[in-house]
Protein backbone atom coordinates (compact mmCIF):
# COMPACT_ATOMS: atom_id res chain seq x y z
CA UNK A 1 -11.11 39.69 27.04
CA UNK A 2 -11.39 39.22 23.34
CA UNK A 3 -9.09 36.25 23.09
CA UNK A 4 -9.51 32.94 25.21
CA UNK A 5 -7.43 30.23 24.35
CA UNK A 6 -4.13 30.64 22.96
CA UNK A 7 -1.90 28.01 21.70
CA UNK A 8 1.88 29.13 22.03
CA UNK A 9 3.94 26.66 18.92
CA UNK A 10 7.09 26.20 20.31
CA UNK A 11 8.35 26.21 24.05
CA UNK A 12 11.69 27.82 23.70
CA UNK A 13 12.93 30.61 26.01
CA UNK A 14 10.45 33.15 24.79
CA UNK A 15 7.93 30.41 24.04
CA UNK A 16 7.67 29.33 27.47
CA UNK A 17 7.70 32.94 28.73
CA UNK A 18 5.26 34.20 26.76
CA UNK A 19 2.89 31.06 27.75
CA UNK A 20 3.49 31.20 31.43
CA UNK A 21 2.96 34.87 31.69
CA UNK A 22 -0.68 34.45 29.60
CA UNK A 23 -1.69 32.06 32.10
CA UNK A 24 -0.60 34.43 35.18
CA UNK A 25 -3.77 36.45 33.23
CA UNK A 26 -6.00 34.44 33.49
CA UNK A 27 -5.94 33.04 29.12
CA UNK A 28 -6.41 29.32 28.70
CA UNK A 29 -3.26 28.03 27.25
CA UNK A 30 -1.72 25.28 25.38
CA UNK A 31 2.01 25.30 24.51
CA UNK A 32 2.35 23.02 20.95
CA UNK A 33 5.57 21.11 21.03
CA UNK A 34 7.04 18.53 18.03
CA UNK A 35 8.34 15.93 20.10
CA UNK A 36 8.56 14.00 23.64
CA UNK A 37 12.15 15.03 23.61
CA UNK A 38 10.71 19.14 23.45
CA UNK A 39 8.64 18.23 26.31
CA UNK A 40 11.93 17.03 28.24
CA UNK A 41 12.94 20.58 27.34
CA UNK A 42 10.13 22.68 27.81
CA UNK A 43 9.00 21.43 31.20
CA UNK A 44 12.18 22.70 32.90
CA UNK A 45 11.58 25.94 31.92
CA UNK A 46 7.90 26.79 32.98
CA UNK A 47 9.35 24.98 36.54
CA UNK A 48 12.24 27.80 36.77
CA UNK A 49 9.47 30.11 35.52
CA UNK A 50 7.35 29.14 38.74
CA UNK A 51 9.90 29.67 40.84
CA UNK A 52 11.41 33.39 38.73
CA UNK A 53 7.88 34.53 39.45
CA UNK A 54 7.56 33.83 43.32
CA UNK A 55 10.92 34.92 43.70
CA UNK A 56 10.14 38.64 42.39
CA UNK A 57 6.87 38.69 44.33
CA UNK A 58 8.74 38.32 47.39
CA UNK A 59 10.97 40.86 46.15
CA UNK A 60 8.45 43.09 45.45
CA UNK A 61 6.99 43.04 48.78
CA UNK A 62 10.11 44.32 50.18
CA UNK A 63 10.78 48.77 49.97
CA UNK A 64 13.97 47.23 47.88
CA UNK A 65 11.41 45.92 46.02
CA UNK A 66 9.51 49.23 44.83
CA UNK A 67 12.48 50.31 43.08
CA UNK A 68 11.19 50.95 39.45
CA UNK A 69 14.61 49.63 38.16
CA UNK A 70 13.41 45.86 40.18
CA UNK A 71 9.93 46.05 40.31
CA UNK A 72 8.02 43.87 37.58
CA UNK A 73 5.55 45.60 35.73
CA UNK A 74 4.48 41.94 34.15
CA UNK A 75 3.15 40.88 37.40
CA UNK A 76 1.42 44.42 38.68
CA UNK A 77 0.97 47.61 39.63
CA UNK A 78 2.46 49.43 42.46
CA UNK A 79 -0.30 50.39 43.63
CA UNK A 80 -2.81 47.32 43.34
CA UNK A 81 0.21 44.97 44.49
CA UNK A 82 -1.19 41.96 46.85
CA UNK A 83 1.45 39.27 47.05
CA UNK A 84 -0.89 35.89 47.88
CA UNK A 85 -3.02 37.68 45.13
CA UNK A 86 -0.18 37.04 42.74
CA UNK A 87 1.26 33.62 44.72
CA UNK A 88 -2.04 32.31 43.71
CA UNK A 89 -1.95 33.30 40.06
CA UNK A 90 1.46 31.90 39.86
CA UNK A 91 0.23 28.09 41.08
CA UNK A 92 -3.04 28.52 38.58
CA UNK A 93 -0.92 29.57 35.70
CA UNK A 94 1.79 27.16 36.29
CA UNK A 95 -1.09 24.08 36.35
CA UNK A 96 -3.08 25.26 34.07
CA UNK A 97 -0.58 25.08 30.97
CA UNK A 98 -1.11 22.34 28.83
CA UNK A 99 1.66 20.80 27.04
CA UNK A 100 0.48 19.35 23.55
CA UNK A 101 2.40 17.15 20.57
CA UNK A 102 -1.23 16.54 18.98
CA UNK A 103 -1.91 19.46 16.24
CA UNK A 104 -5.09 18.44 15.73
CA UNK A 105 -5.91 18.76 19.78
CA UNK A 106 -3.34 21.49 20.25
CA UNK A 107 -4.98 24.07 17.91
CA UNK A 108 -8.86 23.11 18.02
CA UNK A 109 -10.92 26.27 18.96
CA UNK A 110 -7.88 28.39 19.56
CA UNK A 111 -8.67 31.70 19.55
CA UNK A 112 -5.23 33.37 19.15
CA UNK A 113 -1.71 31.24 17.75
CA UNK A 114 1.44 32.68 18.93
CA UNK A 115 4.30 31.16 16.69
CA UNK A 116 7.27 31.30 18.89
CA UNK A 117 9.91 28.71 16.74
CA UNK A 118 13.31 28.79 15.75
CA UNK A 119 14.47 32.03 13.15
CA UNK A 120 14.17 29.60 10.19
CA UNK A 121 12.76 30.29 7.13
CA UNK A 122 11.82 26.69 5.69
CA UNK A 123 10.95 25.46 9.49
CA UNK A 124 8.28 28.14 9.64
CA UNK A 125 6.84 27.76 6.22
CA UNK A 126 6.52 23.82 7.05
CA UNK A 127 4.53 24.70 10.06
CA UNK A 128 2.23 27.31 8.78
CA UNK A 129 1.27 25.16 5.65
CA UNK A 130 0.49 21.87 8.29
CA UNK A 131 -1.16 23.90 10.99
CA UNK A 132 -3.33 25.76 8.95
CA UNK A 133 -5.68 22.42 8.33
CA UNK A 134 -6.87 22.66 11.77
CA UNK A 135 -6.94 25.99 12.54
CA UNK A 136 -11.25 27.24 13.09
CA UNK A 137 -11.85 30.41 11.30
CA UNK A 138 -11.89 32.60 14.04
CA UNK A 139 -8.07 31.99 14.80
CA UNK A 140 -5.69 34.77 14.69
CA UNK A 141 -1.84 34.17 14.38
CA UNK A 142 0.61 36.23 15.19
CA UNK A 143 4.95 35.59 14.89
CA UNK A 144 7.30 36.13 17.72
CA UNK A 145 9.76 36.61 14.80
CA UNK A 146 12.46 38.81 15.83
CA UNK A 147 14.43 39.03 12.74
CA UNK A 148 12.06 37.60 9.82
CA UNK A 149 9.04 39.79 8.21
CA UNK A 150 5.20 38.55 8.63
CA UNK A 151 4.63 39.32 4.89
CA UNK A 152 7.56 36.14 3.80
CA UNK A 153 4.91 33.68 5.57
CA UNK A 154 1.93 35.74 5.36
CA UNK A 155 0.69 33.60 2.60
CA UNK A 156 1.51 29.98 4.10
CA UNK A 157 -1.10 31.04 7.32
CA UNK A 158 -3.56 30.41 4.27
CA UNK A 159 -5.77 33.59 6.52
CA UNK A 160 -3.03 36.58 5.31
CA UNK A 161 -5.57 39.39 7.05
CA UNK A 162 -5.45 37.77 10.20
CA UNK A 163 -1.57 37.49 10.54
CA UNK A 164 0.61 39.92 11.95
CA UNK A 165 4.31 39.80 14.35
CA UNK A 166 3.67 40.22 17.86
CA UNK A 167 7.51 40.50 19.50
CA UNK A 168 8.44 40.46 23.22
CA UNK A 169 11.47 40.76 24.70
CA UNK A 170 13.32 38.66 26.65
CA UNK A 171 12.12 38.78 30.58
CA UNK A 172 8.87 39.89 29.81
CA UNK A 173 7.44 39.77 33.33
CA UNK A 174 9.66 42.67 33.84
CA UNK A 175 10.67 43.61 29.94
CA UNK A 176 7.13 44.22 29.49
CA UNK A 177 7.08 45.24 25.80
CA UNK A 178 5.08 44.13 22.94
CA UNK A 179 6.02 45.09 19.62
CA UNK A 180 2.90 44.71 17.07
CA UNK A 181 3.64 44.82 13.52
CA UNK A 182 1.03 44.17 10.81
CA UNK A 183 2.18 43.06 6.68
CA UNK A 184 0.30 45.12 3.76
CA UNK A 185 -2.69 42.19 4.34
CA UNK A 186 -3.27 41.99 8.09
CA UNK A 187 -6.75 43.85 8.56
CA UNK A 188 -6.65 46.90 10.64
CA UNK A 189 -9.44 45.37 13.24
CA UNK A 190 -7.05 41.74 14.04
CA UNK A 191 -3.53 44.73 14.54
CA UNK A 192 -6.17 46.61 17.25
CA UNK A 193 -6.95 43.38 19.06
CA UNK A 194 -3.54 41.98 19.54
CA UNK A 195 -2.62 45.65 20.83
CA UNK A 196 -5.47 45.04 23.08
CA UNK A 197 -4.58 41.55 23.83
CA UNK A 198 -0.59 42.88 24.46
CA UNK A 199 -2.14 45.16 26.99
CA UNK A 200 -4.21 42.36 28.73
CA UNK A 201 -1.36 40.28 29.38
CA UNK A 202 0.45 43.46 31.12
CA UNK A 203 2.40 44.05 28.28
CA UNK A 204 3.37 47.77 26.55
CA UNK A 205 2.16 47.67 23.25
CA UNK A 206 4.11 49.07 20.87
CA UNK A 207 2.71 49.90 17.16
CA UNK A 208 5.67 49.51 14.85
CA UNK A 209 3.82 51.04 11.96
CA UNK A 210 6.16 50.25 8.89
CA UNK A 211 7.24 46.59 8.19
CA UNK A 212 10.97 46.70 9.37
CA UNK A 213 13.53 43.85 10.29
CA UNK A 214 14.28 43.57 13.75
CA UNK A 215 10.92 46.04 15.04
CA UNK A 216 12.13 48.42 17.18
CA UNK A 217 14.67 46.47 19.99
CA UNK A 218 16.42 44.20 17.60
CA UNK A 219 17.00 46.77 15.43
CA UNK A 220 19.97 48.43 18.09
CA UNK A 221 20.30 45.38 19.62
CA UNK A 222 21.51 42.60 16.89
CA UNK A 223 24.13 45.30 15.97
CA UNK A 224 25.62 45.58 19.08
CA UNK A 225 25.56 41.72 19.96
CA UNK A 226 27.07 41.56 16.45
CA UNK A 227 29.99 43.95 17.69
CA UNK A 228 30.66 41.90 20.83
CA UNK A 229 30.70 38.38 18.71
CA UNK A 230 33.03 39.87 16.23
CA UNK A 231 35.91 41.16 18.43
CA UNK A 232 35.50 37.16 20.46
CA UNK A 233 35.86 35.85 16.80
CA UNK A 234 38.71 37.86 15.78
CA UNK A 235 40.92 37.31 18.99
CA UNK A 236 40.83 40.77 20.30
CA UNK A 237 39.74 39.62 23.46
CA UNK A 238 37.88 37.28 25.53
CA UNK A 239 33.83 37.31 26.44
CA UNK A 240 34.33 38.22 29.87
CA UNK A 241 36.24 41.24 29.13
CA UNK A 242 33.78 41.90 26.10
CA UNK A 243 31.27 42.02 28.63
CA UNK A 244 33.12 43.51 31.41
CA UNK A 245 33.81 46.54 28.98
CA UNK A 246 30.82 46.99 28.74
CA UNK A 247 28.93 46.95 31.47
CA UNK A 248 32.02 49.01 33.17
CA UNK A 249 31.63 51.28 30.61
CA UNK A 250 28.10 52.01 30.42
CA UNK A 251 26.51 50.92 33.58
CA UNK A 252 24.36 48.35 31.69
CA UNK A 253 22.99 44.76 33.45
CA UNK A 254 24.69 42.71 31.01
CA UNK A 255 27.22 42.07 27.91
CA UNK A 256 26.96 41.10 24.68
CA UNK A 257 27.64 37.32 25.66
CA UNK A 258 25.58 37.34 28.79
CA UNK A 259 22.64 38.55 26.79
CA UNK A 260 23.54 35.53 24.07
CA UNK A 261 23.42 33.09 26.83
CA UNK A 262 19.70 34.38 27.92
CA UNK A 263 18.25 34.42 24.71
CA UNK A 264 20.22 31.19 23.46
CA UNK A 265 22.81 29.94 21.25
CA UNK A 266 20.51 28.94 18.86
CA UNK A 267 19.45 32.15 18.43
CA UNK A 268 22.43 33.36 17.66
CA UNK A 269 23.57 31.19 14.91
CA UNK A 270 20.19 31.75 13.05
CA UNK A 271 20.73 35.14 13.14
CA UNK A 272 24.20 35.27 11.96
CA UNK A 273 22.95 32.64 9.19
CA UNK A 274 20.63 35.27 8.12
CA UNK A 275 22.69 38.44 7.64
CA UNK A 276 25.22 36.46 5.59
CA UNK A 277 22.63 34.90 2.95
CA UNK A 278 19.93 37.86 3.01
CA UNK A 279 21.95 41.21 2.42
CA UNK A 280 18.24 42.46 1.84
CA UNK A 281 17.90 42.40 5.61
CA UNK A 282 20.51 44.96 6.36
CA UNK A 283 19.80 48.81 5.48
CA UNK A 284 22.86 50.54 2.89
CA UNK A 285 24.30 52.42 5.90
CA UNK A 286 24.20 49.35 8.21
CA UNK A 287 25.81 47.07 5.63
CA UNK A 288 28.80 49.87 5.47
CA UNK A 289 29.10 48.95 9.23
CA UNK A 290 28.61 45.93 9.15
CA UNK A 291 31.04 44.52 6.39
CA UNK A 292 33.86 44.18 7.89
CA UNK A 293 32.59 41.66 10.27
CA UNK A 294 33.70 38.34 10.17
CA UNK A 295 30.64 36.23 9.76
CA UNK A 296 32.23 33.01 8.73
CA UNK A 297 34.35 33.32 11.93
CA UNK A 298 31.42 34.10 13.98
CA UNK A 299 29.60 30.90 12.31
CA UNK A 300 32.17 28.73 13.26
CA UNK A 301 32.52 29.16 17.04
CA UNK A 302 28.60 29.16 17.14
CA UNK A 303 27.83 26.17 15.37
CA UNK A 304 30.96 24.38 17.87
CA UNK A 305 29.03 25.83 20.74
CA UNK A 306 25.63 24.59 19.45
CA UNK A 307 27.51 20.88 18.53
CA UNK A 308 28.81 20.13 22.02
CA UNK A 309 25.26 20.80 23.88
CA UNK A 310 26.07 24.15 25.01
CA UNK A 311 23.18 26.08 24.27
CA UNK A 312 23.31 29.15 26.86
CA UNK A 313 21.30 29.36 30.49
CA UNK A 314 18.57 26.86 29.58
CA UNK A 315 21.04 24.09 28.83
CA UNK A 316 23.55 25.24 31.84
CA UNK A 317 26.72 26.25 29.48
CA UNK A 318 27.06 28.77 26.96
CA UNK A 319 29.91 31.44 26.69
CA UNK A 320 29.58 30.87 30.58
CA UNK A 321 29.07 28.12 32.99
CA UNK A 322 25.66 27.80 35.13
CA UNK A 323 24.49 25.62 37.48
């Protein structure tokens, strides 16, 4: 294990994901947070987390369970499966996280920084250029980025050849990919071990080997969350239906506004913020297709969402009601 401790900055859906399922192997970690009222927020979801994870287990020791369409390749193998072994790994991941509003405690001796914040430009730049005072040498950071290149902050990290993207999807004890993406600096040796460490955390590493907005999964998937937002925006029809299309149609889990919900409102909005003031983001033949969308429109009913508290799952309401 070439990697020890790892300090995840920000404890958003993927933040808090990506923390709780390096503790399940066995990393020391420390989830960096800006405020009390992030803790409020954060907490919450390593507590659902605890409870996502024993859930599957039990699941998985079921024959339903050895479906490959259930099972979770996050949490093991078929074959080495032992369900107290993994109950047990659950408890000592879910204590041993350490929530942390101190930089200066929060990043001493990390080995590995996984920035997991919100897709904004001047947010990340801000952090970079204050956490980089109390970083130790040996620290490598990587972006969970899914929209914004490494090489735009590559220089702020004030280490360029030890900075790289490292992107997982959402659900990643059972979306077990890991896309690794290194900028024209990051030193060949630093993209090998965060492959390795992908792999040691039961992820699929996947080399994207040119610099490329959105990796691999965003780049079909923003597009067609982009298609479902637009027709909502425009009155064609409702979400429901969007989704019901859909998943009707195709046999997929969920819809456009189901998926939204997961990965957050939030989310959303930054992204739709980006592809109206970067064009540079979208390729000539995407920007044919993507044109006639109406990204004012879809601006509007986002930013309502995000103003009346209604965030997606993790807040309880988004295009659809939890409890």
């Amino acid at each position: 294990m070439k990697y020890r401790k790892v300090v995840v900055a920000g404890g958003g859906v993927l933040g808090s994901q990506i923390a709780f399922q390096s503790a399940y192997c066995g990393f020391d970690v420390t989830v960096w947070l800006r405020s009390e009222g992030s803790i409020g927020r954060t907490q919450p979801k390593l507590d659902n987390l605890r409870d996502e994870y024993k859930k599957i287990i039990e699941i998985m020791d079921t024959p339903e369970g050895k479906n490959p369409a259930v099972w979770a390749r996050g949490i093991a193998d078929v074959e080495s499966f032992d369900k107290e072994k993994c109950l047990k790994k659950v408890e000592s991941a879910y204590n041993g996280i350490k929530l942390e509003l101190d930089m200066a405690k929060a990043f001493d001796d990390a080995d590995l920084v996984i920035e997991s914040m919100a897709e904004d430009t001047k947010e990340k730049i801000a952090f970079y250029e204050k956490m980089r005072q109390y970083l130790p040498e040996k620290t490598v950071i990587v972006t969970n980025s899914s929209t914004l290149l490494p090489s735009t902050f590559a220089k702020y990290t004030g280490r360029p050849e030890k900075y790289l993207s490292l992107h997982f999807a959402n659900h990643i004890w059972t979306n077990n990919t890991a896309e690794v993406m290194a900028q024209a600096q990051t030193d060949p040796r630093y993209f090998d071990e965060i492959v390795q460490f992908a792999n040691d955390i039961r992820m699929a590493a996947l080399p994207v080997l040119k610099e490329k907005n959105g990796y691999l999964l965003n780049s079909m998937l923003v597009p067609f969350l982009l298609s479902g937002l637009d027709l909502y925006v425009n009155g064609v029809s409702d979400p429901e239906s969007i989704d019901k299309a859909w998943k009707l149609g195709t046999g997929a889990p969920r819809g456009p506004f189901e998926i939204f919900d997961v990965v957050g409102i939030n989310t959303a909005y930054h992204i739709v913020m980006q592809y109206q003031k970067v064009p540079g983001l979208i390729s000539p033949l995407l920007k044919k297709m993507l044109m006639p969308y109406n990204f004012k429109g879809m601006e509007k009913v986002l930013k309502k969402y995000l103003d009346e508290g209604k965030l997606g799952r993790s807040s309880g309401e988004g295009f659809y009601k939890y409890r």
